[in-house]
Protein backbone atom coordinates (compact mmCIF):
# COMPACT_ATOMS: atom_id res chain seq x y z
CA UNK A 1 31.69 53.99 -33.10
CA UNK A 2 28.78 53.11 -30.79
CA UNK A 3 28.54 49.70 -32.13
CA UNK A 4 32.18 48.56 -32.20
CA UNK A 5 32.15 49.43 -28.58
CA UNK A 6 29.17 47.16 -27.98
CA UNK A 7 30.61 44.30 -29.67
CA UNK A 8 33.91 44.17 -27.86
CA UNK A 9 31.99 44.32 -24.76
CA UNK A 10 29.77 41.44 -25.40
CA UNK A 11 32.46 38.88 -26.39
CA UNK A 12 34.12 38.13 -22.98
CA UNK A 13 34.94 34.26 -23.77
CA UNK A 14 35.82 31.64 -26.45
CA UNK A 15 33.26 30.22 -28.09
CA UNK A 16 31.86 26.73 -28.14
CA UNK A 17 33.66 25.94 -31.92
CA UNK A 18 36.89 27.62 -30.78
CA UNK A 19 37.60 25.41 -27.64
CA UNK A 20 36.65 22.26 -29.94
CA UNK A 21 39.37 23.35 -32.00
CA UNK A 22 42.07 23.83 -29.55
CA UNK A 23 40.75 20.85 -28.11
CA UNK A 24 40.99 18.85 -31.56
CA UNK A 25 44.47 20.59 -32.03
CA UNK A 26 45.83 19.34 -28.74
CA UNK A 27 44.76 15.90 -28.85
CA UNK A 28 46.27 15.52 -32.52
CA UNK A 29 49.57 16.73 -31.54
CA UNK A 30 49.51 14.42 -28.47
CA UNK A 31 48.26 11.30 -30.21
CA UNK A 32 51.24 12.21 -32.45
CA UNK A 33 53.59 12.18 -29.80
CA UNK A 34 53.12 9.33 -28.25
CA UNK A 35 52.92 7.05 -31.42
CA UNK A 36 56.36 8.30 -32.06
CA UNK A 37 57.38 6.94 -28.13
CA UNK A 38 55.60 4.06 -29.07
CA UNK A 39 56.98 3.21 -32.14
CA UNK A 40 60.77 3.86 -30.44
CA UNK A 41 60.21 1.84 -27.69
CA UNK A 42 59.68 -1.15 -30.19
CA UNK A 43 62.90 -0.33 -32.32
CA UNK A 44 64.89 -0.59 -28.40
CA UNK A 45 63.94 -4.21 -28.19
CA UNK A 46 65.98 -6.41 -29.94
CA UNK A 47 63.87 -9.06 -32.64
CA UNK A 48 64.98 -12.02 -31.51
CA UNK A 49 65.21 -14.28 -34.59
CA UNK A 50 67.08 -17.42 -35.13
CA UNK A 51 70.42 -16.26 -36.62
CA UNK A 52 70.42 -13.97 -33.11
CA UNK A 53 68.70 -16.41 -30.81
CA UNK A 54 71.58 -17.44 -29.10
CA UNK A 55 73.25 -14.04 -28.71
CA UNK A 56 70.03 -12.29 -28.08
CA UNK A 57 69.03 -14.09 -25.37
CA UNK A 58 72.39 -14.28 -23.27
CA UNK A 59 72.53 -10.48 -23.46
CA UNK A 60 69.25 -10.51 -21.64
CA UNK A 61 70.12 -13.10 -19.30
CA UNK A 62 71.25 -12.54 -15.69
CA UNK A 63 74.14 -14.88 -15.51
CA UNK A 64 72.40 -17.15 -14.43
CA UNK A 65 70.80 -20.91 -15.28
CA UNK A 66 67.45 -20.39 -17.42
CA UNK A 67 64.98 -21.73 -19.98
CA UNK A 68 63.62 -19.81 -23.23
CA UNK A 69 60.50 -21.36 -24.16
CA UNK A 70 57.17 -20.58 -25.97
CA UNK A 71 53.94 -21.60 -26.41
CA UNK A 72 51.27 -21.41 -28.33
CA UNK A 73 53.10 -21.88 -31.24
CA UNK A 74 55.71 -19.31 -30.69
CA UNK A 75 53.64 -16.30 -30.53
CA UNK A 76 54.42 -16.00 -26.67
CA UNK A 77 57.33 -16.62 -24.45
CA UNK A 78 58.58 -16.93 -21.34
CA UNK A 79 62.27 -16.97 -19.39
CA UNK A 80 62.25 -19.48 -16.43
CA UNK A 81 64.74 -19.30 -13.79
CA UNK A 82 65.06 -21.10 -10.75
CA UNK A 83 62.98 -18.84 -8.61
CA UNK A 84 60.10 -17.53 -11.22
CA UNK A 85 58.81 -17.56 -15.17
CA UNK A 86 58.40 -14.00 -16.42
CA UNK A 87 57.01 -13.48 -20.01
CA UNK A 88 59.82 -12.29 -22.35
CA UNK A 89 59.32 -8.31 -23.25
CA UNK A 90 61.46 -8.62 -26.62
CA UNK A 91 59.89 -8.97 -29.88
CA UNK A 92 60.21 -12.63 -30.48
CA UNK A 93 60.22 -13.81 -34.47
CA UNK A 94 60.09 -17.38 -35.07
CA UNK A 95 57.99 -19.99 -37.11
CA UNK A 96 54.96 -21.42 -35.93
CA UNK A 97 56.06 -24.68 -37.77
CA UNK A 98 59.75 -25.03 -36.37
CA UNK A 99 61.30 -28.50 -36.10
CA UNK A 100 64.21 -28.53 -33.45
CA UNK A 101 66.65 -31.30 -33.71
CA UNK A 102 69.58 -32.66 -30.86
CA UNK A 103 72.46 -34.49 -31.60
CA UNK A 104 72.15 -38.21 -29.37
CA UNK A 105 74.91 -39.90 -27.90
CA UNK A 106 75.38 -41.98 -31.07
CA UNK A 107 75.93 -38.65 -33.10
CA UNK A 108 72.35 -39.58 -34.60
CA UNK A 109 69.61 -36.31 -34.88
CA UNK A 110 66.98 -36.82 -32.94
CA UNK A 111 63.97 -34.70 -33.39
CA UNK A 112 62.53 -32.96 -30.09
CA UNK A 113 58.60 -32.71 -29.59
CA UNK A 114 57.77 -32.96 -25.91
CA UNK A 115 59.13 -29.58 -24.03
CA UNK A 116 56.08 -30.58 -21.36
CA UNK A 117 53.49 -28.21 -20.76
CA UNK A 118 52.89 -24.19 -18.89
CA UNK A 119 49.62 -23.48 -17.62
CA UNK A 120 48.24 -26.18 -19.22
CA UNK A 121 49.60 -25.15 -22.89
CA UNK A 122 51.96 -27.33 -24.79
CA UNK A 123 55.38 -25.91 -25.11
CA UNK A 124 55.89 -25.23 -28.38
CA UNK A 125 60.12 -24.71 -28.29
CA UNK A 126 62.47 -24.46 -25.42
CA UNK A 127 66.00 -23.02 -25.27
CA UNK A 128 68.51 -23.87 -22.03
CA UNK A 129 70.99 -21.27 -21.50
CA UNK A 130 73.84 -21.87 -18.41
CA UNK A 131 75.33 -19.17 -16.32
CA UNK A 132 78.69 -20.03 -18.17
CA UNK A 133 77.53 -17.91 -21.42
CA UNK A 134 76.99 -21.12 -23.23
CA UNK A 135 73.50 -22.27 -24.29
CA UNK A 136 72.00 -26.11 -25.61
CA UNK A 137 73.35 -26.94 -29.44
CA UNK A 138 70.27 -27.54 -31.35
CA UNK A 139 69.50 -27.57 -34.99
CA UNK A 140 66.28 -25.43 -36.25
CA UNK A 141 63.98 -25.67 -39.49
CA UNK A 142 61.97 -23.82 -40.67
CA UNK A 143 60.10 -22.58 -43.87
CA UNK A 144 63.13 -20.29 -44.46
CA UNK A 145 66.17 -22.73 -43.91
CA UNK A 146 68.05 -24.90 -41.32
CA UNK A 147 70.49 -23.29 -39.10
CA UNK A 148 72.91 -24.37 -36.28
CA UNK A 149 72.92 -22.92 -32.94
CA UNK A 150 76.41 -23.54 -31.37
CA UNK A 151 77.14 -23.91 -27.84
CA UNK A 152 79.89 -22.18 -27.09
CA UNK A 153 81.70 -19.69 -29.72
CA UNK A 154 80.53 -18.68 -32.76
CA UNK A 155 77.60 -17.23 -34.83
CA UNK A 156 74.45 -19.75 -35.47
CA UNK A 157 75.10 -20.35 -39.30
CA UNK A 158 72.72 -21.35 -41.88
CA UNK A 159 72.83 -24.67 -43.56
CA UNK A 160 71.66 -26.32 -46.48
CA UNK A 161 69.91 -28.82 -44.90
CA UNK A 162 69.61 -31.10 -41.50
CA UNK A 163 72.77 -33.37 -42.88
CA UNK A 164 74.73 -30.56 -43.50
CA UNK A 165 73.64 -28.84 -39.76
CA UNK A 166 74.52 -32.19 -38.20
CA UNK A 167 77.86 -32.17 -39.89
CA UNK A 168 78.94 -28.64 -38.50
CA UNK A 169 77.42 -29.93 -35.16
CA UNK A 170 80.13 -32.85 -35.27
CA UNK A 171 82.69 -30.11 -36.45
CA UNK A 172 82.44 -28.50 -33.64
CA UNK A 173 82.47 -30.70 -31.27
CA UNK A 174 85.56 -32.15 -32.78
CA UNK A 175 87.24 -28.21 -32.68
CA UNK A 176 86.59 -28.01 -29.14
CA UNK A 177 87.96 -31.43 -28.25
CA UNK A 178 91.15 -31.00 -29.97
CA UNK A 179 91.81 -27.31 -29.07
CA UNK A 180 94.13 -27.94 -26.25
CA UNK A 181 96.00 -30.47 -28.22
CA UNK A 182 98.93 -28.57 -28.35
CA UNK A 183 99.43 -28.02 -24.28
């Protein structure tokens, strides 16, 4: 009994290999936790993709005049407003090879290059977006299709090709023209 006694005496702390194991177990669970916050966080911002460019981006906008853009071939972008550029904290999906197309004044597409320059880096794409709710018309192609980004109403829609995207540009133009025909 003499012994038992002595060895519950001498064994007044943890040792060395339990604290590295409580110390293991506790940074495991919190490295666990906060990859699960992490990975949340992501899911709460919206992809912003070109079927949901338009809609995506007026959501996020302040009512207010301003200019999506990217550079570096779309892998980072800004919103400009009047008074300052902030970099856009979305998760932004679009192709590093994108054409972008406008419609002239002689209904012809013409295909837009020069978006000028941000800290000395060639803009690579550039959206306009008016305090109204409506945004620029433009035609996009990529690897994955053409689509048509509306001004005004409606969903961007996904087109054959750049004839067929020019065709629903002239469509509705014409719609919106003609709507208050009946008055």
């Amino acid at each position: 009994m003499q012994s038992i006694k002595i060895i519950q005496q001498s064994q007044k702390a943890f040792t060395l290999l339990e604290l590295i194991v409580v110390l293991l177990i506790i940074s495991l669970i919190s490295f666990l936790t906060l990859a699960t916050v992490a990975k949340e966080d992501n899911k709460k911002k919206e992809r912003v993709e070109i079927l949901n460019l338009k809609n995506s981006l007026l959501k996020s906008s302040k009512k207010e005049d301003s200019t999506f853009f990217c550079i570096a071939q779309n892998s980072r972008c800004f919103i400009a407003t009047d008074e300052k550029v902030i970099s856009y904290a979305g998760v932004v999906k679009l192709s590093k090879n994108m054409e972008v197309y406008s419609l002239g004044e002689d209904r012809r597409l013409q295909k837009l290059e020069d978006f000028g320059k941000y800290r000395d880096e060639k803009i690579s794409f550039a959206y306009q977006l008016y305090a109204n709710g409506s945004a620029q018309p433009i035609i996009l192609k990529d690897e994955n299709g053409v689509y048509f980004i509306p001004s005004y109403f409606g969903e961007s829609l996904k087109a054959k090709d750049v004839d067929e995207a020019r065709a629903l540009w002239i469509d509705d133009e014409y719609d919106l023209k003609d709507s208050g025909a009946y008055y």
